[in-house]
C-alpha atoms as a PDB file:
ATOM      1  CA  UNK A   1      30.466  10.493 -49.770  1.00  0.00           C
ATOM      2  CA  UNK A   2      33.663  11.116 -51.692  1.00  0.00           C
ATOM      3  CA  UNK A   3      33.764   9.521 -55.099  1.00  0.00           C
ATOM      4  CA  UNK A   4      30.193   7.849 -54.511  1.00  0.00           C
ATOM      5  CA  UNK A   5      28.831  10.906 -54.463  1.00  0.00           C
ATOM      6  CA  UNK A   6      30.680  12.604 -57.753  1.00  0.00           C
ATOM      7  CA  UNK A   7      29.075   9.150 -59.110  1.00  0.00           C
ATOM      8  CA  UNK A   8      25.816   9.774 -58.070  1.00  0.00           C
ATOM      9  CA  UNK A   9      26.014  13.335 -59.064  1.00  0.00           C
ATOM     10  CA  UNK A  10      27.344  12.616 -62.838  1.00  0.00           C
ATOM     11  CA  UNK A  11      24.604   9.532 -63.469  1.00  0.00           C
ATOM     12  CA  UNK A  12      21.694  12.370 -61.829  1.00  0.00           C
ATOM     13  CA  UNK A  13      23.396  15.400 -64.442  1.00  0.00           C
ATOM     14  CA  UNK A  14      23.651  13.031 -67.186  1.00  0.00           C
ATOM     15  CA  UNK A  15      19.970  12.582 -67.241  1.00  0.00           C
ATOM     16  CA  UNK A  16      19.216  15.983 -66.154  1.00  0.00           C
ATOM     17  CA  UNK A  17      20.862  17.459 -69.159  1.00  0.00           C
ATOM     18  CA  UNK A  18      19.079  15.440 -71.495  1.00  0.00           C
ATOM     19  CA  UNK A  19      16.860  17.595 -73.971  1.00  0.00           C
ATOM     20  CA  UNK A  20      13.313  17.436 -72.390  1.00  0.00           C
ATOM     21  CA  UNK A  21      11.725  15.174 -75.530  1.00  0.00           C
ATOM     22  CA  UNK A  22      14.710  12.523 -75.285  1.00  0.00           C
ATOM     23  CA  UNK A  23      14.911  12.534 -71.768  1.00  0.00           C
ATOM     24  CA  UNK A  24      15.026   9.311 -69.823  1.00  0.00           C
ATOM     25  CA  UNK A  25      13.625   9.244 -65.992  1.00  0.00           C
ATOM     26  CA  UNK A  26      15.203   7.276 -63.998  1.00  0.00           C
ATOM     27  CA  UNK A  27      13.615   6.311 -60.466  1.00  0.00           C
ATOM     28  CA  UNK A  28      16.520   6.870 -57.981  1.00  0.00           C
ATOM     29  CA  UNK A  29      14.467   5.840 -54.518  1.00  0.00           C
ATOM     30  CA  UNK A  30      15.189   3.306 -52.301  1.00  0.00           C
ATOM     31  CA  UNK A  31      12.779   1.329 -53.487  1.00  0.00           C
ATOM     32  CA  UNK A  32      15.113   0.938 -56.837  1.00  0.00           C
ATOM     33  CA  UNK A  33      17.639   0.184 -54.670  1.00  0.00           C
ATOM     34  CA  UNK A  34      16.864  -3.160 -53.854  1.00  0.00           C
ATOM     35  CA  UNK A  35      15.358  -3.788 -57.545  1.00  0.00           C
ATOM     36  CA  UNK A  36      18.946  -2.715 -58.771  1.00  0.00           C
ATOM     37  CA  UNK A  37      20.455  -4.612 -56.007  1.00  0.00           C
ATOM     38  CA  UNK A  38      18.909  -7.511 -56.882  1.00  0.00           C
ATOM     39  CA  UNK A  39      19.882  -7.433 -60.706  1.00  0.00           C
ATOM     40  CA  UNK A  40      23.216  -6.748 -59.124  1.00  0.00           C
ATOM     41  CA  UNK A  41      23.248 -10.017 -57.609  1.00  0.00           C
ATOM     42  CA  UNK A  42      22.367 -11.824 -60.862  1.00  0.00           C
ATOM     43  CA  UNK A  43      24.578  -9.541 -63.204  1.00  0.00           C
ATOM     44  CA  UNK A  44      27.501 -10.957 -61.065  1.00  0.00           C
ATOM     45  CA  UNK A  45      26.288 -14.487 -60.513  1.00  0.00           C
ATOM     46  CA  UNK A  46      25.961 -14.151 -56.667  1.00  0.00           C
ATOM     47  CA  UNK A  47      29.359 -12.225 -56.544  1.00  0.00           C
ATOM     48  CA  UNK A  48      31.165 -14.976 -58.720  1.00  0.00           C
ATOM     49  CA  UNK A  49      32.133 -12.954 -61.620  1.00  0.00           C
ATOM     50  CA  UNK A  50      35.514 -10.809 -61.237  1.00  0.00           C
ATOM     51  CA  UNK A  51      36.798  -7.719 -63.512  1.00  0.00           C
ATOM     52  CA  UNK A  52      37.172  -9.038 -67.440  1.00  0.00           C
ATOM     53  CA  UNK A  53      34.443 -11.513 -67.172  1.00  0.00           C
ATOM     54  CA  UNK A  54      31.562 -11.578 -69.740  1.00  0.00           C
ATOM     55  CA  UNK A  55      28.350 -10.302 -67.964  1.00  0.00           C
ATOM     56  CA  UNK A  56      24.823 -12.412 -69.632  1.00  0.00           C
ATOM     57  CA  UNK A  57      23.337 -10.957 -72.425  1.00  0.00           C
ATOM     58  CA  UNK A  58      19.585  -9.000 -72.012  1.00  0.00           C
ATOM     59  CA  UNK A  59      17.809 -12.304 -72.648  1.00  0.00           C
ATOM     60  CA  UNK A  60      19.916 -14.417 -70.260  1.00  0.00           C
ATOM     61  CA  UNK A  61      19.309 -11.986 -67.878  1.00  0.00           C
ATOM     62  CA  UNK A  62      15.915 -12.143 -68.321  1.00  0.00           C
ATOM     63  CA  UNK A  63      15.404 -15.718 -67.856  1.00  0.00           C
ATOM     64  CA  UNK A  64      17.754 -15.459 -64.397  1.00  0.00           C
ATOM     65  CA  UNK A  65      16.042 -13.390 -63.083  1.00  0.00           C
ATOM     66  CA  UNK A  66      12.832 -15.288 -64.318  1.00  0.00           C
ATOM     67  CA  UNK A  67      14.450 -18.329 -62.767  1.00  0.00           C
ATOM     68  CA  UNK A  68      15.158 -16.611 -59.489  1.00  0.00           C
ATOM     69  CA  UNK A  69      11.636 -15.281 -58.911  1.00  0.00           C
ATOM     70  CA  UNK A  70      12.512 -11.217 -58.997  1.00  0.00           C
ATOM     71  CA  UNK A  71       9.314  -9.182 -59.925  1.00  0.00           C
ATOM     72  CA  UNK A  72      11.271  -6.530 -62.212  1.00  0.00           C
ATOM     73  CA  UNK A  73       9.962  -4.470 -65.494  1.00  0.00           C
ATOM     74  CA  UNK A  74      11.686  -4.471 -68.732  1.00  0.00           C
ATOM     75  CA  UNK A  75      12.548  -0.323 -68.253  1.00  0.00           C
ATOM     76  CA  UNK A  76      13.806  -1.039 -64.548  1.00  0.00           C
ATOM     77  CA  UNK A  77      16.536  -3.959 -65.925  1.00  0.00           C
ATOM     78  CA  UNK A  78      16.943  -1.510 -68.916  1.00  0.00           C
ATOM     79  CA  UNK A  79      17.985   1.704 -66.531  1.00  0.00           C
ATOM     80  CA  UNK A  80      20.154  -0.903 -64.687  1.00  0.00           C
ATOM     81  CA  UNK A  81      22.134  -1.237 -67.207  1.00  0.00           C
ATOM     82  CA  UNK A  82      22.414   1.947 -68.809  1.00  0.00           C
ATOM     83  CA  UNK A  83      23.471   3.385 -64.772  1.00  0.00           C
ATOM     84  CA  UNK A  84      26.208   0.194 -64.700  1.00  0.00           C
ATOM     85  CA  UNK A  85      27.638   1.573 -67.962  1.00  0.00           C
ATOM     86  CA  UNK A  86      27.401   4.805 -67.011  1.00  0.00           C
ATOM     87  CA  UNK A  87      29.063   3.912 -63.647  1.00  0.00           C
ATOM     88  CA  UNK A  88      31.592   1.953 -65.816  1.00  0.00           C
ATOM     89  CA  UNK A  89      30.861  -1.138 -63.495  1.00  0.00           C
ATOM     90  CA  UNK A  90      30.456  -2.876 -66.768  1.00  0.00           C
ATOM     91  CA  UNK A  91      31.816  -1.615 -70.617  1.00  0.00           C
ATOM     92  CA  UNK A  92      29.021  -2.652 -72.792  1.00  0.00           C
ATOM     93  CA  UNK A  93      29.595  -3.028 -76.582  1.00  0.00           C
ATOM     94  CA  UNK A  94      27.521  -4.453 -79.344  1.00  0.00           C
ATOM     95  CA  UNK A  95      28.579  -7.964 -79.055  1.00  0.00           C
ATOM     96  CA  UNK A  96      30.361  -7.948 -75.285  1.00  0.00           C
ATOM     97  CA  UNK A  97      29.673  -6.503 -72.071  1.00  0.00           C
ATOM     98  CA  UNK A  98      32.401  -6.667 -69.698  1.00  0.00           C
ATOM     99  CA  UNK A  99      32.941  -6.515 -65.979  1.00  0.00           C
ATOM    100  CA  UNK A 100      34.986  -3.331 -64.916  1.00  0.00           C
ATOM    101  CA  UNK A 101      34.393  -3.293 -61.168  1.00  0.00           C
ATOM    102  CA  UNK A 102      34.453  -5.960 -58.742  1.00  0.00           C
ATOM    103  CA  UNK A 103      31.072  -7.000 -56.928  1.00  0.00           C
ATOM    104  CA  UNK A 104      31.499  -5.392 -53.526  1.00  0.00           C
ATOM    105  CA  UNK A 105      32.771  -2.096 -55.338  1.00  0.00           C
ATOM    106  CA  UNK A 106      29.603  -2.401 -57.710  1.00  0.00           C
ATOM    107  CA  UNK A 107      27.170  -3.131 -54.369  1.00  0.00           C
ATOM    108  CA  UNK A 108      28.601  -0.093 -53.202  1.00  0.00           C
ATOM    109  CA  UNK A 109      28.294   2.355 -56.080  1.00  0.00           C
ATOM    110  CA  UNK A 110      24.750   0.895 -56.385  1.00  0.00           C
ATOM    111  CA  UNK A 111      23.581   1.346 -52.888  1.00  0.00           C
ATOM    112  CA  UNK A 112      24.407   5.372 -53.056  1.00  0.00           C
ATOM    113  CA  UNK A 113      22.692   5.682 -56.117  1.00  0.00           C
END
């Protein structure tokens, strides 16, 4: 497992630790999996984006994955992208979100999740 599994263990703490009233639950089964791998996909353009690139905003990403047909809810895209910062696969500010990881590395840290 190795540094996957330090990853998995800090995203499952970080939530854990939460005070019980601000608490976010995030679904970690393997059915998420393939959700998350799927916004994965879109986040990186198909694998085309490379560390320092700009990732689409929330509403962009909405519309690909509108445009690609992927059944998702607003909290599942929303937990994606709280675990990718968290994972520091991407550095999200207020007006940028940037890619920190390169796509296979990202599939990967994704897939033990």
């Amino acid at each position: 497992e190795g540094e996957e599994g330090e990853v998995k263990e800090k995203v499952e703490e970080y939530f854990v630790n939460k005070e019980v009233d601000n608490a976010q639950v995030i679904d970690f089964s393997k059915d998420k999996e393939s959700v998350y791998l799927n916004f994965l996909d879109i986040v990186f353009n198909r694998g085309e984006l490379s560390i320092g690139d700009q990732i689409p905003s929330f509403k962009e990403l909405k519309n690909k994955l509108q445009v690609a047909k992927i059944t998702y809810s607003e909290k599942d895209l929303q937990d994606f992208l709280l675990i990718c910062n968290l994972l520091k696969i991407v550095k999200a500010d207020k007006n940028k979100r940037t890619v920190l990881k390169g796509y296979n590395v990202a599939r990967a840290l994704v897939s033990n999740i």
